[in-house]
C-alpha atoms as a PDB file:
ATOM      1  CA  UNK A   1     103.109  86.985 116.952  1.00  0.00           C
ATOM      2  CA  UNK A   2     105.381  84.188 116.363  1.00  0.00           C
ATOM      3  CA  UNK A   3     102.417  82.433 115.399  1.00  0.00           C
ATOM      4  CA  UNK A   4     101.714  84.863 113.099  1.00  0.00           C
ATOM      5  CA  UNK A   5     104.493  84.932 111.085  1.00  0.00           C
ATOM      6  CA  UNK A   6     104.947  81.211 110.609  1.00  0.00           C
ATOM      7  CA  UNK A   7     101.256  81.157 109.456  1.00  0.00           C
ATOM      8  CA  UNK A   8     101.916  84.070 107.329  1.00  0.00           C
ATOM      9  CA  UNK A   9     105.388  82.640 105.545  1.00  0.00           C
ATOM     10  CA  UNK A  10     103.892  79.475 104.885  1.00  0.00           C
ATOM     11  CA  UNK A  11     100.678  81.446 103.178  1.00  0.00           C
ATOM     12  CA  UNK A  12     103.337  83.009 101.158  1.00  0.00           C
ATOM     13  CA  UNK A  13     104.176  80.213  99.617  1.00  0.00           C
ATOM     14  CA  UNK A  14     101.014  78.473  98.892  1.00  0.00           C
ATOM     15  CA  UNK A  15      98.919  81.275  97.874  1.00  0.00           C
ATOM     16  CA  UNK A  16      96.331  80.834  94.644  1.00  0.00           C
ATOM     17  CA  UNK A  17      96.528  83.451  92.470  1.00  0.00           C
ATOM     18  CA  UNK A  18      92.935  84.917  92.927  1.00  0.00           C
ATOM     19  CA  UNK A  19      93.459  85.340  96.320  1.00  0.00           C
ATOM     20  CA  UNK A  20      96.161  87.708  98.712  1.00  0.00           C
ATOM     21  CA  UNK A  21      99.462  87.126  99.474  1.00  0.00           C
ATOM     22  CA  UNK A  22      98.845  85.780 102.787  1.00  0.00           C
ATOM     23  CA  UNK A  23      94.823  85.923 103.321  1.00  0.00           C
ATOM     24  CA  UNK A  24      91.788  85.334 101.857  1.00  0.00           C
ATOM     25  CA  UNK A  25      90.783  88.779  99.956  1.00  0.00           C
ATOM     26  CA  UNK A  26      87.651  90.316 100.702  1.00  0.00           C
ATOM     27  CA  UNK A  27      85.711  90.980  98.138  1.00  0.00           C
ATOM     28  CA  UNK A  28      81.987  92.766  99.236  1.00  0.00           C
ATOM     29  CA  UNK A  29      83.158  95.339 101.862  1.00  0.00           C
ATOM     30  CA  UNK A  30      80.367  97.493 103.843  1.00  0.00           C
ATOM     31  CA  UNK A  31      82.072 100.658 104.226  1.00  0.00           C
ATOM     32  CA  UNK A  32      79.632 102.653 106.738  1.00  0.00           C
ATOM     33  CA  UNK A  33      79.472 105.947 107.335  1.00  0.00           C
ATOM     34  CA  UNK A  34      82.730 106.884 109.766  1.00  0.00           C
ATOM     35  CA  UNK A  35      81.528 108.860 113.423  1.00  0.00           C
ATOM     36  CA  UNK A  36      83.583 109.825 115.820  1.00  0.00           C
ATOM     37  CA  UNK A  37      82.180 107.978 119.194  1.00  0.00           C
ATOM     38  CA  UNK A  38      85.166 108.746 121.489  1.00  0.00           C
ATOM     39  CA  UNK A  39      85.307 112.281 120.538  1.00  0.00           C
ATOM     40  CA  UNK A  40      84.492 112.934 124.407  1.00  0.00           C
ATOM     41  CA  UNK A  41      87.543 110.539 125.677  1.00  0.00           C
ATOM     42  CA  UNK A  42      90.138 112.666 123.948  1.00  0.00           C
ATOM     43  CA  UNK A  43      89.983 109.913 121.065  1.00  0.00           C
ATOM     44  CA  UNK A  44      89.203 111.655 117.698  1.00  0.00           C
ATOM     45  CA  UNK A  45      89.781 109.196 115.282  1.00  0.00           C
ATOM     46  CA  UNK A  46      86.995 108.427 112.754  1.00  0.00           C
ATOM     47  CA  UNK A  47      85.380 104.824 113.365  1.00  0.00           C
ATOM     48  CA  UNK A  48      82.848 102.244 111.486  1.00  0.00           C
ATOM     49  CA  UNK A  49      80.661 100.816 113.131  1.00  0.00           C
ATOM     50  CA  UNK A  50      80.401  97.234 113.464  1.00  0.00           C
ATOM     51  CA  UNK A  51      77.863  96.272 115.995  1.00  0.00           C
ATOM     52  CA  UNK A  52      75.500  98.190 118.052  1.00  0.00           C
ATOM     53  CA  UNK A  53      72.902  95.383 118.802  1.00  0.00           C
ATOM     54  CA  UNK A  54      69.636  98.131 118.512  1.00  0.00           C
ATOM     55  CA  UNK A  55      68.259  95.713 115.653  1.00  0.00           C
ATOM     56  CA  UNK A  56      69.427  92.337 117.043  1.00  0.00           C
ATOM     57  CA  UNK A  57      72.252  90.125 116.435  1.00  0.00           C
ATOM     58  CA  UNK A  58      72.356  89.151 113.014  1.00  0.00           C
ATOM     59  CA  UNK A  59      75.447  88.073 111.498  1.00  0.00           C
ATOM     60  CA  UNK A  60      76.966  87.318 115.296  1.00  0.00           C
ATOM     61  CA  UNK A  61      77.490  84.162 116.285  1.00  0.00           C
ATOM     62  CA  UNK A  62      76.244  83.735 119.989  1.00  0.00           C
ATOM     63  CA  UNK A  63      77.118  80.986 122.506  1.00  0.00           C
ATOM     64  CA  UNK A  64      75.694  79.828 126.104  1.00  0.00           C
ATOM     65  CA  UNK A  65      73.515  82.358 126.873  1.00  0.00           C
ATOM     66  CA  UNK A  66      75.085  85.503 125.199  1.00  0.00           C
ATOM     67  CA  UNK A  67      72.048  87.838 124.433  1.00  0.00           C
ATOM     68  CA  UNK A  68      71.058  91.060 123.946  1.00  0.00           C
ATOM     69  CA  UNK A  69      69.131  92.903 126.721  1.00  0.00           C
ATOM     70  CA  UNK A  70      67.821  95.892 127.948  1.00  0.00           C
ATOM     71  CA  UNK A  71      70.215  98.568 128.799  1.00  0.00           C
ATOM     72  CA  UNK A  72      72.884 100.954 126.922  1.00  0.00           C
ATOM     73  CA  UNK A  73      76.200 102.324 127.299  1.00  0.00           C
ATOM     74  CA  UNK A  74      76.262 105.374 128.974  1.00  0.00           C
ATOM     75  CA  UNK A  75      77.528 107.927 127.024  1.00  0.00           C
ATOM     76  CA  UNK A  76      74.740 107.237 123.741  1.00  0.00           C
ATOM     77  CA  UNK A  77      77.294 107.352 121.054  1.00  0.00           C
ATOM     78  CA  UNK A  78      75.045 105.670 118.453  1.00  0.00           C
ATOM     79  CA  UNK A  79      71.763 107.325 119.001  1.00  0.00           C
ATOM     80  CA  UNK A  80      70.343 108.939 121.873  1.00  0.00           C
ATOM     81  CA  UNK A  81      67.227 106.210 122.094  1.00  0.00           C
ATOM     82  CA  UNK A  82      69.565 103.898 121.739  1.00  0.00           C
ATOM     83  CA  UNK A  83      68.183 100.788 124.629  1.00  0.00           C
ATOM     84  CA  UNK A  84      70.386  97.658 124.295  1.00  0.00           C
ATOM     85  CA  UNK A  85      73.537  95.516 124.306  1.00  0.00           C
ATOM     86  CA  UNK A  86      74.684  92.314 124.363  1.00  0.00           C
ATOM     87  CA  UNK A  87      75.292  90.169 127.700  1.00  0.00           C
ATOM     88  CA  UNK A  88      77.595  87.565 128.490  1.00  0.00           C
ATOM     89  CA  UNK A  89      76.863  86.049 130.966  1.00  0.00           C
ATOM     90  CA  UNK A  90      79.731  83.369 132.547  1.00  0.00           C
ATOM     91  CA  UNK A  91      81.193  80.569 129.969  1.00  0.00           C
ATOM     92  CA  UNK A  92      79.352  82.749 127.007  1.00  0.00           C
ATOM     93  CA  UNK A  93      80.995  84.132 123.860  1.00  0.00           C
ATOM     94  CA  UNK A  94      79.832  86.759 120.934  1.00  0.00           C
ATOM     95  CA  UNK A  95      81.617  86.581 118.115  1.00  0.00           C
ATOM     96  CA  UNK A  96      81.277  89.405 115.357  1.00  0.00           C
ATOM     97  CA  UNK A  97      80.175  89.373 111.012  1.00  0.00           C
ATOM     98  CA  UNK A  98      82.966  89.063 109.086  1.00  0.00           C
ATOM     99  CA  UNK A  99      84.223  92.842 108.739  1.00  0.00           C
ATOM    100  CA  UNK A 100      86.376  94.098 106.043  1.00  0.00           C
ATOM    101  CA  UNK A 101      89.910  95.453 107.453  1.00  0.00           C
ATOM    102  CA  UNK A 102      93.257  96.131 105.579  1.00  0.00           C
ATOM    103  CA  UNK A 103      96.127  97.996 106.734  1.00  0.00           C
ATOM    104  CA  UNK A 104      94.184 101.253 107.255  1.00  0.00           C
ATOM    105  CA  UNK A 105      91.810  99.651 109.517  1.00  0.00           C
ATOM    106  CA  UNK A 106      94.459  99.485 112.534  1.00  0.00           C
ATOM    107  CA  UNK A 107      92.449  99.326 116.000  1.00  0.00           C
ATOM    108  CA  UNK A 108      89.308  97.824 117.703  1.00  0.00           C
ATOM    109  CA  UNK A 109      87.197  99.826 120.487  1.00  0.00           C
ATOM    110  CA  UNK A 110      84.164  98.926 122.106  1.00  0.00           C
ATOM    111  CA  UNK A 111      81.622 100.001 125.569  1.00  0.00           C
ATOM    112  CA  UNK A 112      81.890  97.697 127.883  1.00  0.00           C
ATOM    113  CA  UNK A 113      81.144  96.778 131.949  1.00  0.00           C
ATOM    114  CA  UNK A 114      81.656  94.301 134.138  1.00  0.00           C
ATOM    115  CA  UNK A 115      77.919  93.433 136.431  1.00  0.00           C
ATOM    116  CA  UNK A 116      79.679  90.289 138.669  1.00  0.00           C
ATOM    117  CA  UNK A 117      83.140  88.765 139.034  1.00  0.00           C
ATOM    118  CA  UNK A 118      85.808  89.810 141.001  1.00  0.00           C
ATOM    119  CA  UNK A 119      88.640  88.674 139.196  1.00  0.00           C
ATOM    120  CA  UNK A 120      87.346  88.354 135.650  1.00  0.00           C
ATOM    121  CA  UNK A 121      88.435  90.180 132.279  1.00  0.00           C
ATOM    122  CA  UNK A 122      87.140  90.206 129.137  1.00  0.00           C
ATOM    123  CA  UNK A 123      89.271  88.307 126.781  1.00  0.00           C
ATOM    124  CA  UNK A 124      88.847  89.531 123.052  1.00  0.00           C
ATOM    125  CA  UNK A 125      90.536  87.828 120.030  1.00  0.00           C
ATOM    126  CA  UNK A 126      90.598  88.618 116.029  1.00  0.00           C
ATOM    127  CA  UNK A 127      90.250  85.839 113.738  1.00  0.00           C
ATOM    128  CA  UNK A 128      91.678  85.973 109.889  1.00  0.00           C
ATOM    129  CA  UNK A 129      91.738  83.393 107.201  1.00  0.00           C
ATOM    130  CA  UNK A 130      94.816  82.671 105.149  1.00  0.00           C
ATOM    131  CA  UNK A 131      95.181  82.075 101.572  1.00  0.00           C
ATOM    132  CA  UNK A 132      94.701  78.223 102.360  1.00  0.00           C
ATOM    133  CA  UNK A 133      91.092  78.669 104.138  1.00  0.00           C
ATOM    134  CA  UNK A 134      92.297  78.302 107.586  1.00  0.00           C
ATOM    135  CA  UNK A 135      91.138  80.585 110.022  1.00  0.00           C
ATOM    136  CA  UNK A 136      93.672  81.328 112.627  1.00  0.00           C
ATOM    137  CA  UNK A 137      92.720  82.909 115.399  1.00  0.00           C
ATOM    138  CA  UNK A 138      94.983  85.351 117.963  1.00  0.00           C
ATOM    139  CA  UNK A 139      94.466  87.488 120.905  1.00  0.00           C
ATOM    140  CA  UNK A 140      94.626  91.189 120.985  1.00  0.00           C
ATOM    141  CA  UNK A 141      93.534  92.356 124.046  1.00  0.00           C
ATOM    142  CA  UNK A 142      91.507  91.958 127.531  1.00  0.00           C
ATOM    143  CA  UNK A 143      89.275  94.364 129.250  1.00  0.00           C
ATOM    144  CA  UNK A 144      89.487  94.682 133.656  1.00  0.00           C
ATOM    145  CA  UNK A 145      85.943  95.991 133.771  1.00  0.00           C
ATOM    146  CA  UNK A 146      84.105  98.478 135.666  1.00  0.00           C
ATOM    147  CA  UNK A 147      81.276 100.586 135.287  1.00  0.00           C
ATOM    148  CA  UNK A 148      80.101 101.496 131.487  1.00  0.00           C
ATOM    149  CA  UNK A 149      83.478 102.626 129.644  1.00  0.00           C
ATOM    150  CA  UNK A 150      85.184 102.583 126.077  1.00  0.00           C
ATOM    151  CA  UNK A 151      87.655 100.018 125.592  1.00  0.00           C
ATOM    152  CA  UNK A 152      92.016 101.074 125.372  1.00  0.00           C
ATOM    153  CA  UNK A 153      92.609 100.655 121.584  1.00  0.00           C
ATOM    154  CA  UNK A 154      93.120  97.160 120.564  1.00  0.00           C
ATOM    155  CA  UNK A 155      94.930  96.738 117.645  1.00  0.00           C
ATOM    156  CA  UNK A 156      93.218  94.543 115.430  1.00  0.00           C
ATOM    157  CA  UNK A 157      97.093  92.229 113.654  1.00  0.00           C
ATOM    158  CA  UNK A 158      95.010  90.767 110.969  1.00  0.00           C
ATOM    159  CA  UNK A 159      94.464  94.084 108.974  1.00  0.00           C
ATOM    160  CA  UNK A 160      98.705  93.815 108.851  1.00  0.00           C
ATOM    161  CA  UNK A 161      98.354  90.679 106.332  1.00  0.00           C
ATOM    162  CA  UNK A 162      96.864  91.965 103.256  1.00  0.00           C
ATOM    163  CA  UNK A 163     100.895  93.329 102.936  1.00  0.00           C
ATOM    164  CA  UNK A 164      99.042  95.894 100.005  1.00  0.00           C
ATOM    165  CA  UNK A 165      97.763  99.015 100.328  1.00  0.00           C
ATOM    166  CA  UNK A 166      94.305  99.034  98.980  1.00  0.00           C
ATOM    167  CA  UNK A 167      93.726  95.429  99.513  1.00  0.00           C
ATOM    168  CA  UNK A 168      91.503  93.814 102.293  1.00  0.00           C
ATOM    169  CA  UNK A 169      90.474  91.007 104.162  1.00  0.00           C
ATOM    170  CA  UNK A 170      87.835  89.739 106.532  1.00  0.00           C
ATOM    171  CA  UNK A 171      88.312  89.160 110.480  1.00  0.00           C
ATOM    172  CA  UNK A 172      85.603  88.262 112.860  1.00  0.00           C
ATOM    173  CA  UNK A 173      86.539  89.649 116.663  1.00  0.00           C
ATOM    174  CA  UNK A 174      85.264  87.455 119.698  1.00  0.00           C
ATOM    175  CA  UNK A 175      84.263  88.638 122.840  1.00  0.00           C
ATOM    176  CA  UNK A 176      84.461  86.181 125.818  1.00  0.00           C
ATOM    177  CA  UNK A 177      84.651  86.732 129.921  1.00  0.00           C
ATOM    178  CA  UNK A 178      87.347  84.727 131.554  1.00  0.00           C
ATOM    179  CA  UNK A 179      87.290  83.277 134.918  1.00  0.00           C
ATOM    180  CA  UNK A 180      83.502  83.716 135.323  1.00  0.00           C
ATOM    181  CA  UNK A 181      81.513  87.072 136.095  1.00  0.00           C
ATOM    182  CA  UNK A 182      79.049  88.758 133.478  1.00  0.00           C
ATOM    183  CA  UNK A 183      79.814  91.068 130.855  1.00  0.00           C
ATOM    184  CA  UNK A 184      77.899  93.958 128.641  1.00  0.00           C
ATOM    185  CA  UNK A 185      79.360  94.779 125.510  1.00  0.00           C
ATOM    186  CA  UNK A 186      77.686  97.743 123.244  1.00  0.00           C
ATOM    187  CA  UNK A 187      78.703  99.950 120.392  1.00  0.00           C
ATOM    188  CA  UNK A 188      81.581  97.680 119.160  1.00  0.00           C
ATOM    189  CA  UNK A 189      84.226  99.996 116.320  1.00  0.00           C
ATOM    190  CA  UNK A 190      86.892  99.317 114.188  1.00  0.00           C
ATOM    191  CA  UNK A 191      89.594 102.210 113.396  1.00  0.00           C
ATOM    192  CA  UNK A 192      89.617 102.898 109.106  1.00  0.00           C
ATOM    193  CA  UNK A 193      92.797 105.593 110.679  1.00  0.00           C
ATOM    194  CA  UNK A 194      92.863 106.700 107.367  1.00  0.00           C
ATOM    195  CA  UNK A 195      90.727 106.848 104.268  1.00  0.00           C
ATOM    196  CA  UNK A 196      91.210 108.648 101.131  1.00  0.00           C
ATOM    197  CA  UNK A 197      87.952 110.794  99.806  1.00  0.00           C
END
């Protein structure tokens, strides 16, 4: 966080006039339809999508040996024939589209297991882009595994740095498994908390 703000008071100075205060504004935003996917886990909060990985991986940027393969999350929040997500394996990353967040878009939730690796986690980090270009990149949360589950809330920081309501920017989250062991991601979500109809 301390990080953070330096990045963000020296954005505040520099900043060009077509862009935000502090980031790079976003100016095509996908606003899906909003579900409710952890309806069953006592979360009720209304969710875009932002991967599912039943039509591929376009847009993600995958790294030694991250794939997507046969098998689905559990619970069939997307659709019930849904078949696939994405594997990372050991040393592999995922890393997701740019997706449009400002400060309504507050938290990150995903599926995920853990198939090998006693002591591994799944590390998962948000990256924005300041006013100047530079992407800076932070960690928001890790995952201990286990069998098919939803992810605790991660809160996503960079949708803090637009500073205005209404205004938005563009994070990509990576997904990586630390200290070996293989990984399944599926059904990744971000938050919109609140959005005016």
């Amino acid at each position: 966080m301390v990080a953070l703000a330096a990045v963000a008071s020296s954005c505040a100075l520099a900043a060009p006039a077509h862009a935000g205060v502090l980031t790079t504004s976003a100016t095509d935003c996908d606003d899906s339809a909003l579900t409710q996917p952890f309806g069953s886990f006592g979360d009720n909060a209304q969710y875009k999508l932002v991967g599912s990985f039943e039509d591929g991986t376009a847009g993600w940027s995958l790294h030694n040996g991250a794939r997507v393969v046969a098998g689905n999350e559990t619970r069939y929040v997307g659709a019930s024939d849904d078949s696939q997500s994405l594997l990372l394996p050991s040393g592999s990353s995922a890393t997701t589209p740019p997706v449009c967040v400002g400060l309504d878009e507050p938290t990150l939730r995903f599926f995920t297991r853990k198939n090998s690796g006693l002591l591994s986690t799944m590390a998962v980090t948000v990256s924005v882009q300041t006013s100047l270009g530079v992407w800076v990149t932070l960690p928001i949360g890790v995952d201990l595994g286990g069998s098919w589950h939803p992810s605790l809330q991660m809160l996503v920081v960079g949708n803090l740095l637009p500073l205005l309501p209404g205004d938005r920017t563009a994070v990509k989250f990576t997904f990586a498994p630390l200290l070996g062991g293989s990984w399944q991601v599926d059904d990744v979500y971000v938050d919109p908390f609140h959005r005016a109809g």
